[in-house]
N, C-alpha and C. Protein backbone atom coordinates (compact mmCIF):
# COMPACT_ATOMS: atom_id res chain seq x y z
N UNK A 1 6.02 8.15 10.05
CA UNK A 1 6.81 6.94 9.98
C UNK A 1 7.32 6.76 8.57
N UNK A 2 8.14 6.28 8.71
CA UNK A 2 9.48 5.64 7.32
C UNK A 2 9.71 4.30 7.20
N UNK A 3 9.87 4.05 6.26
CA UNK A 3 10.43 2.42 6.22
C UNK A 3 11.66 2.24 5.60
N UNK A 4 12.53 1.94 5.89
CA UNK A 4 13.44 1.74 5.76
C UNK A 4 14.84 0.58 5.16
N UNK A 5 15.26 0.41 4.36
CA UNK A 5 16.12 -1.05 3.89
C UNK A 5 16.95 -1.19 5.10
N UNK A 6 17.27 -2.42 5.61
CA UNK A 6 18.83 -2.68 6.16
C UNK A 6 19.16 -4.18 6.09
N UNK A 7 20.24 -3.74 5.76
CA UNK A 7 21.40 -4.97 5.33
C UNK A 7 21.53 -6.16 6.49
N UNK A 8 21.13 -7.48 6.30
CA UNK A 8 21.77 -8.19 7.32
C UNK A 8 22.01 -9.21 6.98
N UNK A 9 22.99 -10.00 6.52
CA UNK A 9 23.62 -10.73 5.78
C UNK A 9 22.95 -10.96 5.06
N UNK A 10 22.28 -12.26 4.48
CA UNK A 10 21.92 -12.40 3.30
C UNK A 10 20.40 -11.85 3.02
N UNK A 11 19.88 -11.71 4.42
CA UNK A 11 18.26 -11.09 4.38
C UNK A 11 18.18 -9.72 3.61
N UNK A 12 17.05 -9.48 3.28
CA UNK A 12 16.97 -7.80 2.65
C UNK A 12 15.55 -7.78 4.26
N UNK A 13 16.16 -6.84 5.16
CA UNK A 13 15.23 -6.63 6.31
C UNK A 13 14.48 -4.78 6.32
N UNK A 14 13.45 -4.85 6.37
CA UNK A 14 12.87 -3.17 6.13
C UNK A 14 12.64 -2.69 7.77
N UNK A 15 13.11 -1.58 8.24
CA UNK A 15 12.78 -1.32 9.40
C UNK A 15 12.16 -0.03 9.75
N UNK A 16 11.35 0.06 10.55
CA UNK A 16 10.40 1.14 10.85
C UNK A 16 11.11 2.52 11.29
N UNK A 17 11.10 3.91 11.10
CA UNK A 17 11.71 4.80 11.35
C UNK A 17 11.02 5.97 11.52
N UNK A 18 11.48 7.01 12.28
CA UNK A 18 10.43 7.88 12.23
C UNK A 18 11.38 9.51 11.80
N UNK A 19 10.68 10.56 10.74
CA UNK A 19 11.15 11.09 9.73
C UNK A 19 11.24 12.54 10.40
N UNK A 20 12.38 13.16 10.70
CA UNK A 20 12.36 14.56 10.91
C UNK A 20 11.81 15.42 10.27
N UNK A 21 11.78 15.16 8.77
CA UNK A 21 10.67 15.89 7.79
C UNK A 21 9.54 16.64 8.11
N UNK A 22 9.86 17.81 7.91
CA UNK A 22 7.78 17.99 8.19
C UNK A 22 7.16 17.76 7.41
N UNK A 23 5.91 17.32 7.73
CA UNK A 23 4.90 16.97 6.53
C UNK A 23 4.40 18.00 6.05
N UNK A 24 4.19 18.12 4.62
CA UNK A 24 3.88 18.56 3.46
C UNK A 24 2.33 18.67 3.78
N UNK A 25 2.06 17.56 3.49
CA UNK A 25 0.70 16.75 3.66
C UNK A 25 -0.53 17.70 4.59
N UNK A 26 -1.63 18.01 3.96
CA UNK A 26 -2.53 18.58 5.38
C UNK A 26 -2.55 17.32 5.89
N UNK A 27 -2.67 16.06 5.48
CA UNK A 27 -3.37 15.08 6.48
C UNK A 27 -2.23 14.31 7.33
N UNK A 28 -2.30 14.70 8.76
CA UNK A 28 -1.15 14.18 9.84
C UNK A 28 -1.85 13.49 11.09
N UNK A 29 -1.36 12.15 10.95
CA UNK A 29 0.22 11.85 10.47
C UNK A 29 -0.62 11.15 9.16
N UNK A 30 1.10 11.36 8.22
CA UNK A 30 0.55 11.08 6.75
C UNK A 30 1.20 9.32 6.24
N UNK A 31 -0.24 9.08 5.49
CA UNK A 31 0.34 7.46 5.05
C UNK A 31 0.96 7.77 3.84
N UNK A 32 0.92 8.84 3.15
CA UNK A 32 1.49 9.17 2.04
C UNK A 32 2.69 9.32 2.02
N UNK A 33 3.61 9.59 3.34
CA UNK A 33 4.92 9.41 3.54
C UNK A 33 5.56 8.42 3.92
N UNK A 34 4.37 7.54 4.70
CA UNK A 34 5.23 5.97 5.08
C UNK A 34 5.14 4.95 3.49
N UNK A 35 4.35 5.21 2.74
CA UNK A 35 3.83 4.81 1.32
C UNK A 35 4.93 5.05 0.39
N UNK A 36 5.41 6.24 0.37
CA UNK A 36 6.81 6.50 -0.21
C UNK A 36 7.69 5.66 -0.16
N UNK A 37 7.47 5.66 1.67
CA UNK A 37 8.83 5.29 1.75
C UNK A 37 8.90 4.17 1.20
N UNK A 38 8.26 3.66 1.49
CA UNK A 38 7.67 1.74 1.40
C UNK A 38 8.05 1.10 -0.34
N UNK A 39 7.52 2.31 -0.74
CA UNK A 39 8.02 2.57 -2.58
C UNK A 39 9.25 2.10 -2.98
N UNK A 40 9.85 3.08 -2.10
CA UNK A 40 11.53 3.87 -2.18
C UNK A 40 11.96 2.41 -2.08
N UNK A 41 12.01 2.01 -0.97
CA UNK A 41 12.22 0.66 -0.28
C UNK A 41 12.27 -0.96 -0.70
N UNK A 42 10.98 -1.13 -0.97
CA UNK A 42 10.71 -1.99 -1.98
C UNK A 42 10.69 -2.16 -3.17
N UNK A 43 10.48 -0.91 -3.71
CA UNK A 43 10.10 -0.99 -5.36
C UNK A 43 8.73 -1.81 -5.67
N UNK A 44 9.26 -2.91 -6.37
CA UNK A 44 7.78 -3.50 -7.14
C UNK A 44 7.71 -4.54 -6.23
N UNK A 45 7.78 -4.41 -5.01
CA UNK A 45 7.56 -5.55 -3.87
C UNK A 45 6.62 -4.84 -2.86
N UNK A 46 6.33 -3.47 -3.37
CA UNK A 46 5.54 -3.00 -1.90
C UNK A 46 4.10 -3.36 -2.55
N UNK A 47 3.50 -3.88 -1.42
CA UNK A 47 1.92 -3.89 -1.60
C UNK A 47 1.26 -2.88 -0.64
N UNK A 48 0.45 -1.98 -1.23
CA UNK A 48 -0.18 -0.73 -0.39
C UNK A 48 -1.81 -1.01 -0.18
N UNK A 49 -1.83 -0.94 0.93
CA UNK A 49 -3.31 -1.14 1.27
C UNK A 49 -4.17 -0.10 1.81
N UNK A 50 -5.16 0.55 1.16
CA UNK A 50 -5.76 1.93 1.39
C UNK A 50 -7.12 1.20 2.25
N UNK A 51 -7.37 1.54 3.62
CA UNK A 51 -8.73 1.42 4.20
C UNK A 51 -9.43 2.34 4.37
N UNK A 52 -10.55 2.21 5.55
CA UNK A 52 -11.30 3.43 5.61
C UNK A 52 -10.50 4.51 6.34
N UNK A 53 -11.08 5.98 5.57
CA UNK A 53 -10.23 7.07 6.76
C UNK A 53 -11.15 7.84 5.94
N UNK A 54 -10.60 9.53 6.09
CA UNK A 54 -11.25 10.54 5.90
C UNK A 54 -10.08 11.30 5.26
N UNK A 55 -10.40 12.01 4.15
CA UNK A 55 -9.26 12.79 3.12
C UNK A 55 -8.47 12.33 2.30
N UNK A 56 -7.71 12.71 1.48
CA UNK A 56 -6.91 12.09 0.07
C UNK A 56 -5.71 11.65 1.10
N UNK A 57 -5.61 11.56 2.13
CA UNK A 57 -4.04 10.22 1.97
C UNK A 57 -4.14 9.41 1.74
N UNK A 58 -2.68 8.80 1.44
CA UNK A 58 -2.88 7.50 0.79
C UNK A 58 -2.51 7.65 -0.48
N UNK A 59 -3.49 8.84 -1.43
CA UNK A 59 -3.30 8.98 -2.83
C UNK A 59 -2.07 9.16 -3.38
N UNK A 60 -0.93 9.64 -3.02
CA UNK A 60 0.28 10.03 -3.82
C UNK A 60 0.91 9.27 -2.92
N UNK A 61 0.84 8.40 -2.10
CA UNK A 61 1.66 7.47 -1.80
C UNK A 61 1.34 5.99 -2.36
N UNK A 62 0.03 5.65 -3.20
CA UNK A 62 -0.44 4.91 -4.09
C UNK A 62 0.01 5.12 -5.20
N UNK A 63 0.18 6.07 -5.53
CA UNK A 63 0.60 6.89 -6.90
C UNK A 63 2.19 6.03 -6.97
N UNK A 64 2.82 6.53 -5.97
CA UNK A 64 4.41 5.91 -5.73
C UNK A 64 4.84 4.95 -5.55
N UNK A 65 3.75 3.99 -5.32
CA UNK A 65 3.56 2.36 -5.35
C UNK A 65 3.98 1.77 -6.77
N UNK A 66 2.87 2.41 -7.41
CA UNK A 66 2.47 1.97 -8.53
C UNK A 66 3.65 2.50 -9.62
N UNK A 67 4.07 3.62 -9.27
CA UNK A 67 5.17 3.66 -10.48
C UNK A 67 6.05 2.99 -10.45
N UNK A 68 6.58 2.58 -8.61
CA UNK A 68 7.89 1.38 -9.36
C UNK A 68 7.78 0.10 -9.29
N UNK A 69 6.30 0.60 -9.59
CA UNK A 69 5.60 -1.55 -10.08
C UNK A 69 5.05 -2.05 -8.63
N UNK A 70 4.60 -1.62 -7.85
CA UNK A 70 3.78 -2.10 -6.67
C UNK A 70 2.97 -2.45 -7.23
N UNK A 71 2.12 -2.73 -6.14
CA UNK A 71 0.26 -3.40 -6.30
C UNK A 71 0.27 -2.44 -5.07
N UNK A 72 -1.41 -1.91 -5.23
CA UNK A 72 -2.10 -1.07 -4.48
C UNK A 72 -3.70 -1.98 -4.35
N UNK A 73 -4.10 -1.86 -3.42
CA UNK A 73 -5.83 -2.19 -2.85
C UNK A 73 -6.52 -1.46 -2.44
N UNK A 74 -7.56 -0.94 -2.72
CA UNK A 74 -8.59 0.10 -1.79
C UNK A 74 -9.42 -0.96 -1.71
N UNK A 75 -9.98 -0.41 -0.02
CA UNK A 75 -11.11 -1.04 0.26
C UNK A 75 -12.47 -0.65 -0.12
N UNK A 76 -13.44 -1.82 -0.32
CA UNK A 76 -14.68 -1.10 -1.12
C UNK A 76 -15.49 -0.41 -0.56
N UNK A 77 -16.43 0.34 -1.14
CA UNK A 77 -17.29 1.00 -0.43
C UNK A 77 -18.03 0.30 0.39
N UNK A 78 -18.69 -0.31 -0.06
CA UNK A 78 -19.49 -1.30 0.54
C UNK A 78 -19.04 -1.93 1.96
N UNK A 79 -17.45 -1.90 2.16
CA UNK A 79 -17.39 -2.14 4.10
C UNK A 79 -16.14 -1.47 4.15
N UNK A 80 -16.47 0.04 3.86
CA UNK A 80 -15.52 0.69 3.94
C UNK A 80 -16.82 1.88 5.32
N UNK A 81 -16.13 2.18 6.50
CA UNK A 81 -16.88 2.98 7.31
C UNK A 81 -16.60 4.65 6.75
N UNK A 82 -15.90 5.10 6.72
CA UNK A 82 -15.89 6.20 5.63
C UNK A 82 -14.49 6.01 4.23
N UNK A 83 -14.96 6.30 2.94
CA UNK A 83 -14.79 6.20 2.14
C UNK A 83 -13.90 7.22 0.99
N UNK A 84 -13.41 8.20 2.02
CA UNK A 84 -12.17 9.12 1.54
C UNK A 84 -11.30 8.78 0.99
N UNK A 85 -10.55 8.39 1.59
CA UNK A 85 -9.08 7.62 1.63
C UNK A 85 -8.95 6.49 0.23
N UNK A 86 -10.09 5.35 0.13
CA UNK A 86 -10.30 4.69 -0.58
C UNK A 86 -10.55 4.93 -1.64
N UNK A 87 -11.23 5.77 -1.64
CA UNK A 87 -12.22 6.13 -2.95
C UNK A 87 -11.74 7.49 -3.94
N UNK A 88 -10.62 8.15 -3.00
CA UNK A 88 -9.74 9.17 -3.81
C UNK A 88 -8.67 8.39 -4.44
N UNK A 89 -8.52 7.52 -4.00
CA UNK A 89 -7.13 6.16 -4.50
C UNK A 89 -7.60 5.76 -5.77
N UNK A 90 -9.28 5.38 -5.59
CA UNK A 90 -9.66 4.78 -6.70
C UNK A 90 -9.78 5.46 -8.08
N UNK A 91 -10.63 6.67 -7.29
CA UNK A 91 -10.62 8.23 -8.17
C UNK A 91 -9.92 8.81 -9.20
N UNK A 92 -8.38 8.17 -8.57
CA UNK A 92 -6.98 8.81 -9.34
C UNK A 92 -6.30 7.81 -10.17
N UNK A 93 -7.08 6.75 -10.14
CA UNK A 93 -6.18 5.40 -10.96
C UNK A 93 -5.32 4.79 -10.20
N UNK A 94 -5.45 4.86 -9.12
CA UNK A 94 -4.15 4.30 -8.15
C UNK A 94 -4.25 2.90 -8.19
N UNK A 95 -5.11 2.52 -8.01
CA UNK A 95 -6.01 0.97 -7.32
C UNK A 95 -5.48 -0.19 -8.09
N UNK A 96 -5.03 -1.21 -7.98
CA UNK A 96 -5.01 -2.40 -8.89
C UNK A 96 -6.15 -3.11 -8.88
N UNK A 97 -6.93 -3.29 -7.21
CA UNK A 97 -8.05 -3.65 -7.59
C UNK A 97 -8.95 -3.10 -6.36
N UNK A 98 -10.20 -3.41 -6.53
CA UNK A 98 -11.54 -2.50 -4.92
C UNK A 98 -11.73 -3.88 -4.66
N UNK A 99 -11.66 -3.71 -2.97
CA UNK A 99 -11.91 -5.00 -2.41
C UNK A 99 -12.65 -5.14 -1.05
N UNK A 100 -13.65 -5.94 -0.61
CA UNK A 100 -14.15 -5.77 1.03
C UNK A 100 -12.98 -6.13 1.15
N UNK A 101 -12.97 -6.22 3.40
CA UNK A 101 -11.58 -6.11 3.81
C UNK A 101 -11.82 -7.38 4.60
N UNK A 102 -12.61 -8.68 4.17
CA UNK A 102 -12.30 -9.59 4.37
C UNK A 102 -11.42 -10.30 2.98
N UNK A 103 -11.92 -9.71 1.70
CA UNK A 103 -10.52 -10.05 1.37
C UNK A 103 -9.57 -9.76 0.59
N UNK A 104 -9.56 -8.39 1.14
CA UNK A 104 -8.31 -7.86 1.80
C UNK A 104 -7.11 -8.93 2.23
N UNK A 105 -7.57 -9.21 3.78
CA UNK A 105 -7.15 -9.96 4.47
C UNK A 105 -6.33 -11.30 3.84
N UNK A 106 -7.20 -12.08 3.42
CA UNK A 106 -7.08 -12.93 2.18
C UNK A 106 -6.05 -12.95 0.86
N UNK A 107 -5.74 -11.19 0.83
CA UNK A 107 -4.88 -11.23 -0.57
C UNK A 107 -3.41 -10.85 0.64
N UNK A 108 -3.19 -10.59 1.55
CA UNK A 108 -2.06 -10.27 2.45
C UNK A 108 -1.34 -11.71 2.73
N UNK A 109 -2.71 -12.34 3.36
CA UNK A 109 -1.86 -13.62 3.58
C UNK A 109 -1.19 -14.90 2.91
N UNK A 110 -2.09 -14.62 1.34
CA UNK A 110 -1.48 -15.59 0.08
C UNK A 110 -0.05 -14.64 0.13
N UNK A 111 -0.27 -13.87 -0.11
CA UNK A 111 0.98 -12.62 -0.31
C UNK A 111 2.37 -13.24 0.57
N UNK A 112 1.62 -13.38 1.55
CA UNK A 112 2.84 -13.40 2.50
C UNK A 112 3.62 -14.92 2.58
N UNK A 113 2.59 -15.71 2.13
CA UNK A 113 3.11 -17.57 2.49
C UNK A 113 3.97 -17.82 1.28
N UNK A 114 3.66 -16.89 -0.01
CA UNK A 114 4.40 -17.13 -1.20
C UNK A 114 5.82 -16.97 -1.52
N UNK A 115 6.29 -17.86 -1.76
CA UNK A 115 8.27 -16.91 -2.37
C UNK A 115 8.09 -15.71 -3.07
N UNK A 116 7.20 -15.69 -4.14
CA UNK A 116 7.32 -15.09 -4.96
C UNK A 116 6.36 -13.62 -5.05
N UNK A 117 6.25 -12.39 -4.35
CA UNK A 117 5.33 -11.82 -3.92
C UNK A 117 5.25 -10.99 -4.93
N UNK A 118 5.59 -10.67 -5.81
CA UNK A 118 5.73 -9.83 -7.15
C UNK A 118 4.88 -10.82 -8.54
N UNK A 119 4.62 -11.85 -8.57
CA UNK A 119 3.90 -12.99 -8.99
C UNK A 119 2.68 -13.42 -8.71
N UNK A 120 3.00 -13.46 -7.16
CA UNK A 120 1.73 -13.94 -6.55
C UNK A 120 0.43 -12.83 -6.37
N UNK A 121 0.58 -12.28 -6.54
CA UNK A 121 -0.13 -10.85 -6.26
C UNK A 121 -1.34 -10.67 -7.33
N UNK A 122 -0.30 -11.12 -8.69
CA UNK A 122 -1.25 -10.42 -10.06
C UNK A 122 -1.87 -11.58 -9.87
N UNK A 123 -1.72 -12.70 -9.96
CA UNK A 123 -1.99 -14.47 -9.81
C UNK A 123 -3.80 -14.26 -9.11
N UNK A 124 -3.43 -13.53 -7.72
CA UNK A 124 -4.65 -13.40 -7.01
C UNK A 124 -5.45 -12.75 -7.15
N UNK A 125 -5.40 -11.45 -7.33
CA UNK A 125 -6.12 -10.21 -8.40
C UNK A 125 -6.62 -10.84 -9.50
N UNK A 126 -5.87 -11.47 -10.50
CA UNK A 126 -6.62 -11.78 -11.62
C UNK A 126 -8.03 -13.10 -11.19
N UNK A 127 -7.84 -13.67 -10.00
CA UNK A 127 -8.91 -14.91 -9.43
C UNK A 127 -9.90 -14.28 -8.85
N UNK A 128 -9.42 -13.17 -8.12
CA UNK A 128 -10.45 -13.00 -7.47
C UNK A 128 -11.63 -11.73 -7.92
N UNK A 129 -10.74 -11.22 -9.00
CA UNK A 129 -12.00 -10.16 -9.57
C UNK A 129 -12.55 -10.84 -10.86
């Protein structure tokens, strides 16, 4: 999967797509390519959320978050059911911050009620760690 910009009058709307590309990636299907995209897409508006899984995805699509100013989350060990995914994110510097995924939950939905989601983000990170 892809994410995608499209124009509709004054909205900026992102829409779901799916990528003829083959994946690169051993790990399929890869979040490291919908993460891109999401990058590509948003810029410093994507928020990436790494949970439990098994293997480094995630990581270079965290990586791509973060360079054009995203926020990235891994979930913590501690209620993470396996700890791959998360913990290679964390591993590599990806992470803005380690979080259980109750709140997780918690930093999505301030995220989402706010105008300002590029603001609100660091605002909550900095409260809650």
């Amino acid at each position: 999967m892809v994410l995608k910009p499209v124009q509709r009058g004054p909205w900026r709307v992102w829409q779901i797509g799916f990528s003829t590309k083959p994946n690169l990636s051993a790990d399929a299907p890869s979040i490291d390519m919908l993460m891109r995209s999401a990058a590509k897409a948003a810029s410093s508006r994507a928020l990436g959320i790494i949970l439990t899984g098994l293997g480094q995805d995630g990581t270079g699509g965290a990586k791509a978050i973060r360079a054009r100013g995203g926020q990235v989350i891994a979930q913590s060990q501690e209620s993470a059911a396996l700890f791959s995914m998360p913990g290679s994110v964390i591993r590599a510097g990806h992470a803005n911050a380690v979080l259980p995924l109750d709140q997780i939950a918690e930093i999505i939905n301030q995220r989402a009620a706010l105008p300002a989601p590029a603001a609100c983000i660091s605002l909550t990170l900095a409260t809650v760690n």
